[in-house]
PDB file of N, CA and C in Angstrom:
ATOM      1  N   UNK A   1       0.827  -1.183   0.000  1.00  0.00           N
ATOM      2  CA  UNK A   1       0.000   0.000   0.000  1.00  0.00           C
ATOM      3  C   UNK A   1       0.877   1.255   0.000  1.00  0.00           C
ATOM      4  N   UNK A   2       0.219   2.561  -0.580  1.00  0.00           N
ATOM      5  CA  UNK A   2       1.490   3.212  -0.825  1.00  0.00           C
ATOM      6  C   UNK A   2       1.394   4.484   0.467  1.00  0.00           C
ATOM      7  N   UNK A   3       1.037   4.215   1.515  1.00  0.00           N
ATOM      8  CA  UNK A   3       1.452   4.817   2.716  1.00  0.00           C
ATOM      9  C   UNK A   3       2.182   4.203   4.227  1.00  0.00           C
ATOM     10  N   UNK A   4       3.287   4.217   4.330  1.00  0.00           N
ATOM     11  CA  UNK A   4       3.846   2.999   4.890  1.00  0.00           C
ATOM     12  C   UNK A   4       3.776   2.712   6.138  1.00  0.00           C
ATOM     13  N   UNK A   5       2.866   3.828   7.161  1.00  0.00           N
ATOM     14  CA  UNK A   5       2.683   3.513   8.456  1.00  0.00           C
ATOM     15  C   UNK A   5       1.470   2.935   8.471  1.00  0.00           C
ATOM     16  N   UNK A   6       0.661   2.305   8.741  1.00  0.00           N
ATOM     17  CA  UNK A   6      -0.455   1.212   8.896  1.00  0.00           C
ATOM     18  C   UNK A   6      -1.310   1.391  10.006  1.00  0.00           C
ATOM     19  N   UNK A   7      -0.922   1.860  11.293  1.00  0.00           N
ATOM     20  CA  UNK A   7      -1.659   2.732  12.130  1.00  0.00           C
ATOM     21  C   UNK A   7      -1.163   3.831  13.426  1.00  0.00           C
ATOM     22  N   UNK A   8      -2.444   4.599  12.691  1.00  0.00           N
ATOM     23  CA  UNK A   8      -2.453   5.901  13.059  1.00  0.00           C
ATOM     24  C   UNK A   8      -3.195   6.331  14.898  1.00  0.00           C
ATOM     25  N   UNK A   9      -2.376   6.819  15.402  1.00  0.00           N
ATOM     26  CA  UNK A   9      -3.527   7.392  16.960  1.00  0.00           C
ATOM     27  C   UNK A   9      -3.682   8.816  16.587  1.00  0.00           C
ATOM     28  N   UNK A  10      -5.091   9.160  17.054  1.00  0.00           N
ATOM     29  CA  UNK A  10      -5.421   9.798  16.740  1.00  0.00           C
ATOM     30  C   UNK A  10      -6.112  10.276  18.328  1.00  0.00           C
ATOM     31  N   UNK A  11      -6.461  11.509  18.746  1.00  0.00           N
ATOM     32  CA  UNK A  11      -7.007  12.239  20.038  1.00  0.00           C
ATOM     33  C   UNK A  11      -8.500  12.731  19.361  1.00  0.00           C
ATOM     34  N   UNK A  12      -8.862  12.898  20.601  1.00  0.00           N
ATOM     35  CA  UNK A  12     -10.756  13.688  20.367  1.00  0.00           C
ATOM     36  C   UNK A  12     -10.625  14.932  19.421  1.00  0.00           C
ATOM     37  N   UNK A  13      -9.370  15.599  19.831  1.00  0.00           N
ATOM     38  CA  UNK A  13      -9.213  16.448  19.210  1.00  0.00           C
ATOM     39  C   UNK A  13      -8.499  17.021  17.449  1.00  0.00           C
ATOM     40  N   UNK A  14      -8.887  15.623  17.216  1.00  0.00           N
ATOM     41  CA  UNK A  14      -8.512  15.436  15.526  1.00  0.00           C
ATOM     42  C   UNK A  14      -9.829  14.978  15.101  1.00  0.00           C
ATOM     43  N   UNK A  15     -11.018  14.291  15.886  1.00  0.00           N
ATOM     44  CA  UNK A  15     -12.244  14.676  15.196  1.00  0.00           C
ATOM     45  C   UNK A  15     -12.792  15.638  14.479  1.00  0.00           C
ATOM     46  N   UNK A  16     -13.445  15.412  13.428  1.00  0.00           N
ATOM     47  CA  UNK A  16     -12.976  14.055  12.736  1.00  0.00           C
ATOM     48  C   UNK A  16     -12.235  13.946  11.847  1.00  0.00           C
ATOM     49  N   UNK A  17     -11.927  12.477  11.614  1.00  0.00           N
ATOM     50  CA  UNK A  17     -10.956  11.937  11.110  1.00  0.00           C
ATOM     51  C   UNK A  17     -11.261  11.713   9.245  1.00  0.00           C
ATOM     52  N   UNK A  18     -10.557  11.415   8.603  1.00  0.00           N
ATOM     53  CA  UNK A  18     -10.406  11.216   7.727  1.00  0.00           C
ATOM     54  C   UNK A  18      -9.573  10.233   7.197  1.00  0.00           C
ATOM     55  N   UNK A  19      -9.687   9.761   5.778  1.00  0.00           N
ATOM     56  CA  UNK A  19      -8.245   8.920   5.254  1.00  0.00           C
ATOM     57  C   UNK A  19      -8.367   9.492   4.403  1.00  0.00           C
ATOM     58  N   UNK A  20      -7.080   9.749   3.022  1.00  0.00           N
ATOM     59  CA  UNK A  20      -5.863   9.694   3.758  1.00  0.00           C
ATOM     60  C   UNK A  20      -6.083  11.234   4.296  1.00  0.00           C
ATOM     61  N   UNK A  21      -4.676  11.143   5.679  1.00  0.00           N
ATOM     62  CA  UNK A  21      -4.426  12.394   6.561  1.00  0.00           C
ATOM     63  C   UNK A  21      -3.609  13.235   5.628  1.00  0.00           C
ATOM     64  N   UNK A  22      -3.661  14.326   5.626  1.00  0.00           N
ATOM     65  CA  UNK A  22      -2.812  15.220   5.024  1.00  0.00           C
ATOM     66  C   UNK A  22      -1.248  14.696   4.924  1.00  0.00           C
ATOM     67  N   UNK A  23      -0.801  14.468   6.299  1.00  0.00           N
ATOM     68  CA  UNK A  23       0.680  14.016   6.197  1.00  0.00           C
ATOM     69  C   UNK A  23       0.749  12.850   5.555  1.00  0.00           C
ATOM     70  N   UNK A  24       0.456  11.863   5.241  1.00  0.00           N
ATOM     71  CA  UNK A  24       0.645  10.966   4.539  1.00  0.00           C
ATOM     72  C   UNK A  24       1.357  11.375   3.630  1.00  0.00           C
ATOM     73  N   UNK A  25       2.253  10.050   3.212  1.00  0.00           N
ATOM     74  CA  UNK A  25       2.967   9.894   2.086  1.00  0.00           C
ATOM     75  C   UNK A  25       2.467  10.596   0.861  1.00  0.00           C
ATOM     76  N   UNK A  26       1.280   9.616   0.336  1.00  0.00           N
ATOM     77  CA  UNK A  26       0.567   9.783  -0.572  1.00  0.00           C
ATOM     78  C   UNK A  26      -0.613  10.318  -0.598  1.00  0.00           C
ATOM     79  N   UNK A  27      -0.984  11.403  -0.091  1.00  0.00           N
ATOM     80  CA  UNK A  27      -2.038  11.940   0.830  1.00  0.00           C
ATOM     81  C   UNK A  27      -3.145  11.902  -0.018  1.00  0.00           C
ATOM     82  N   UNK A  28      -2.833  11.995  -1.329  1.00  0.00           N
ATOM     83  CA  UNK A  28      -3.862  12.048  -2.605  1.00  0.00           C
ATOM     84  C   UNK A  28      -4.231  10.623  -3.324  1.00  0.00           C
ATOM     85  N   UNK A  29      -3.544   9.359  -2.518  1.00  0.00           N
ATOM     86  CA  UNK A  29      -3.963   8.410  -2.790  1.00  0.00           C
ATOM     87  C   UNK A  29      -5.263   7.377  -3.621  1.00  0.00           C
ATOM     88  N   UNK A  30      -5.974   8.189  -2.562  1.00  0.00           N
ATOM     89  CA  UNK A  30      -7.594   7.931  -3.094  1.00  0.00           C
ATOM     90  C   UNK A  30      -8.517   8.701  -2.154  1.00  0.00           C
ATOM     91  N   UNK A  31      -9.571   8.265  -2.489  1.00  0.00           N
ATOM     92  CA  UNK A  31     -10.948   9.619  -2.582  1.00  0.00           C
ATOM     93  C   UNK A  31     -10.797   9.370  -0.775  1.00  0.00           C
ATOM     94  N   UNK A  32     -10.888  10.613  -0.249  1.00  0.00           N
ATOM     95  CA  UNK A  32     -11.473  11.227   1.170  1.00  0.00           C
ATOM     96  C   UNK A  32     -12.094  10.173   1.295  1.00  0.00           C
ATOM     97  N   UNK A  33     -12.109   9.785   2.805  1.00  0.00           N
ATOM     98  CA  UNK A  33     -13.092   8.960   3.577  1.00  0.00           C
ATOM     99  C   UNK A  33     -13.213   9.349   4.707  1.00  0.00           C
ATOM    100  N   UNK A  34     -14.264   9.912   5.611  1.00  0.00           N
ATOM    101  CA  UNK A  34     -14.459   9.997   6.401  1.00  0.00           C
ATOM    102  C   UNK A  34     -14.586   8.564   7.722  1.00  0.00           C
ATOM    103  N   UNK A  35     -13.644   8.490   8.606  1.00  0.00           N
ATOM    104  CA  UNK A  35     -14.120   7.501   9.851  1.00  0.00           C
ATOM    105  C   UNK A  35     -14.658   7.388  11.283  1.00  0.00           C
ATOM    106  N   UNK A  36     -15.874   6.670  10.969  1.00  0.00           N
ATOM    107  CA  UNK A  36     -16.484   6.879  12.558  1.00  0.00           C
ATOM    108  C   UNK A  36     -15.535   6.033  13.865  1.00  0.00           C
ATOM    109  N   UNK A  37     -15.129   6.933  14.798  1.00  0.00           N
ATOM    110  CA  UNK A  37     -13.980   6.413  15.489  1.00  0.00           C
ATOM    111  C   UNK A  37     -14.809   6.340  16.854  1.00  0.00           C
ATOM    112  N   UNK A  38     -16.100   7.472  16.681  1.00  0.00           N
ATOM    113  CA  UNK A  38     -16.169   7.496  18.277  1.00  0.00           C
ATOM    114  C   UNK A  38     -16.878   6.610  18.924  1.00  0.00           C
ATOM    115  N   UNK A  39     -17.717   5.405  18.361  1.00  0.00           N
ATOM    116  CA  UNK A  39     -17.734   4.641  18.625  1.00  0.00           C
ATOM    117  C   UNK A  39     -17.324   3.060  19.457  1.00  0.00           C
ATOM    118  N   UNK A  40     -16.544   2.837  18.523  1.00  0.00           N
ATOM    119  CA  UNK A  40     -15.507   1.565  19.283  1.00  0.00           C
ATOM    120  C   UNK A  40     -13.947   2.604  19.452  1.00  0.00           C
ATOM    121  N   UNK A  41     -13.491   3.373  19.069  1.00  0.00           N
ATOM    122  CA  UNK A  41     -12.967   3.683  19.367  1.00  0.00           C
ATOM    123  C   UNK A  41     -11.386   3.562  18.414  1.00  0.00           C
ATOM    124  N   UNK A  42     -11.381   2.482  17.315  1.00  0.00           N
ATOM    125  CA  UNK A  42     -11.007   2.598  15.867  1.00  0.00           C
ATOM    126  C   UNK A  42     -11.645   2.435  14.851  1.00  0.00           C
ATOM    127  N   UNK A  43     -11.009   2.291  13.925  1.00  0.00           N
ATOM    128  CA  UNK A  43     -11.576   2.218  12.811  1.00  0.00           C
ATOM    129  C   UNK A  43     -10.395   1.871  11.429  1.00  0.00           C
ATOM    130  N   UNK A  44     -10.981   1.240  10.459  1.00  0.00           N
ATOM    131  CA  UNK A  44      -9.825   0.534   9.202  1.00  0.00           C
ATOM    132  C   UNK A  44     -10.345   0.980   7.605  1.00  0.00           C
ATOM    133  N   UNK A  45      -9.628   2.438   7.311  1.00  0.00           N
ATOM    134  CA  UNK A  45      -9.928   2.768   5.917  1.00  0.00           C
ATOM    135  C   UNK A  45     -10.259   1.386   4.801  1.00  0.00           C
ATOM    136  N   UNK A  46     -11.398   1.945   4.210  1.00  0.00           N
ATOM    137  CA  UNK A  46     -11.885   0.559   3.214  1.00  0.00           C
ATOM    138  C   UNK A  46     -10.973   0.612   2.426  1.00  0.00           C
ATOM    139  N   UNK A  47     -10.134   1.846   1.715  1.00  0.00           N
ATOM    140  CA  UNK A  47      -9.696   1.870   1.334  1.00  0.00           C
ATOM    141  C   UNK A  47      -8.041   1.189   0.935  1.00  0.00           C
ATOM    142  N   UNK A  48      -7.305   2.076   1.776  1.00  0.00           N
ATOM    143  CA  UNK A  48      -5.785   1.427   1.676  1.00  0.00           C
ATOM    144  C   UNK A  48      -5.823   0.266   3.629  1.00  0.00           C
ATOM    145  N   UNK A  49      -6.069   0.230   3.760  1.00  0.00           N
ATOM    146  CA  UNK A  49      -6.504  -0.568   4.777  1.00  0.00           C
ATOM    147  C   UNK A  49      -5.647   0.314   6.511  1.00  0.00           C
ATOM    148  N   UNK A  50      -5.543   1.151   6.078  1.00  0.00           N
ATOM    149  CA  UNK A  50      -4.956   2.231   7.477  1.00  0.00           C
ATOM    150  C   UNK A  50      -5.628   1.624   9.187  1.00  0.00           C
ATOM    151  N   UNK A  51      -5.162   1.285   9.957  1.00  0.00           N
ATOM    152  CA  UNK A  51      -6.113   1.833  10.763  1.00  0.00           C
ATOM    153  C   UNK A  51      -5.558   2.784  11.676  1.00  0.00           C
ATOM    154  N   UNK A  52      -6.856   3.251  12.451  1.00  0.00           N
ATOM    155  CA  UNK A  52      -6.629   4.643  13.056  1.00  0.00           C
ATOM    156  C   UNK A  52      -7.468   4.667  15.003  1.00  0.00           C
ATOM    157  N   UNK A  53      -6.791   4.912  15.536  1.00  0.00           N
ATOM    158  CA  UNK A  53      -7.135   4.461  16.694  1.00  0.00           C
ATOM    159  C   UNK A  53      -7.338   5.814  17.480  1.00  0.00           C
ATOM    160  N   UNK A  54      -8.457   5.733  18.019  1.00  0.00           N
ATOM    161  CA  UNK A  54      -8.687   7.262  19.352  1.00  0.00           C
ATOM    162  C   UNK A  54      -7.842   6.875  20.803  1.00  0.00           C
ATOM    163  N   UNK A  55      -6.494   7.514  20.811  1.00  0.00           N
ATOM    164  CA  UNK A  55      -6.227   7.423  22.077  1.00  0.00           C
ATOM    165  C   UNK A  55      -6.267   9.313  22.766  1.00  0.00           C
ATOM    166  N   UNK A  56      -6.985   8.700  24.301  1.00  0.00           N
ATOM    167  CA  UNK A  56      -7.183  10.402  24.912  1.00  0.00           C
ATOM    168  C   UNK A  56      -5.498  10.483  26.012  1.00  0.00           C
TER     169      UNK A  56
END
């Protein structure tokens, strides 16, 4: 996949989240996705398969 860290923490205060994040490698990878995190508390882009975790 062409962003090479695989998962991301993320705080309340990066709600909400997105894929890809700006810093990414390839930030333009593929289309915006919004992820519901606040829930369980991660979440795994359908896309490039990222995941992204809420730590407070």
């Amino acid at each position: 996949m062409p962003n090479a860290q695989k998962t991301y923490e993320v705080s309340r205060a990066d709600l909400p989240v997105s894929c890809p994040l700006p810093e990414m490698t390839l930030w333009n990878s593929h289309p915006k996705v919004y992820l519901p995190l606040e829930a369980t508390g991660k979440a795994k882009c359908p896309y490039c398969g990222a995941d992204f975790v809420l730590v407070d």
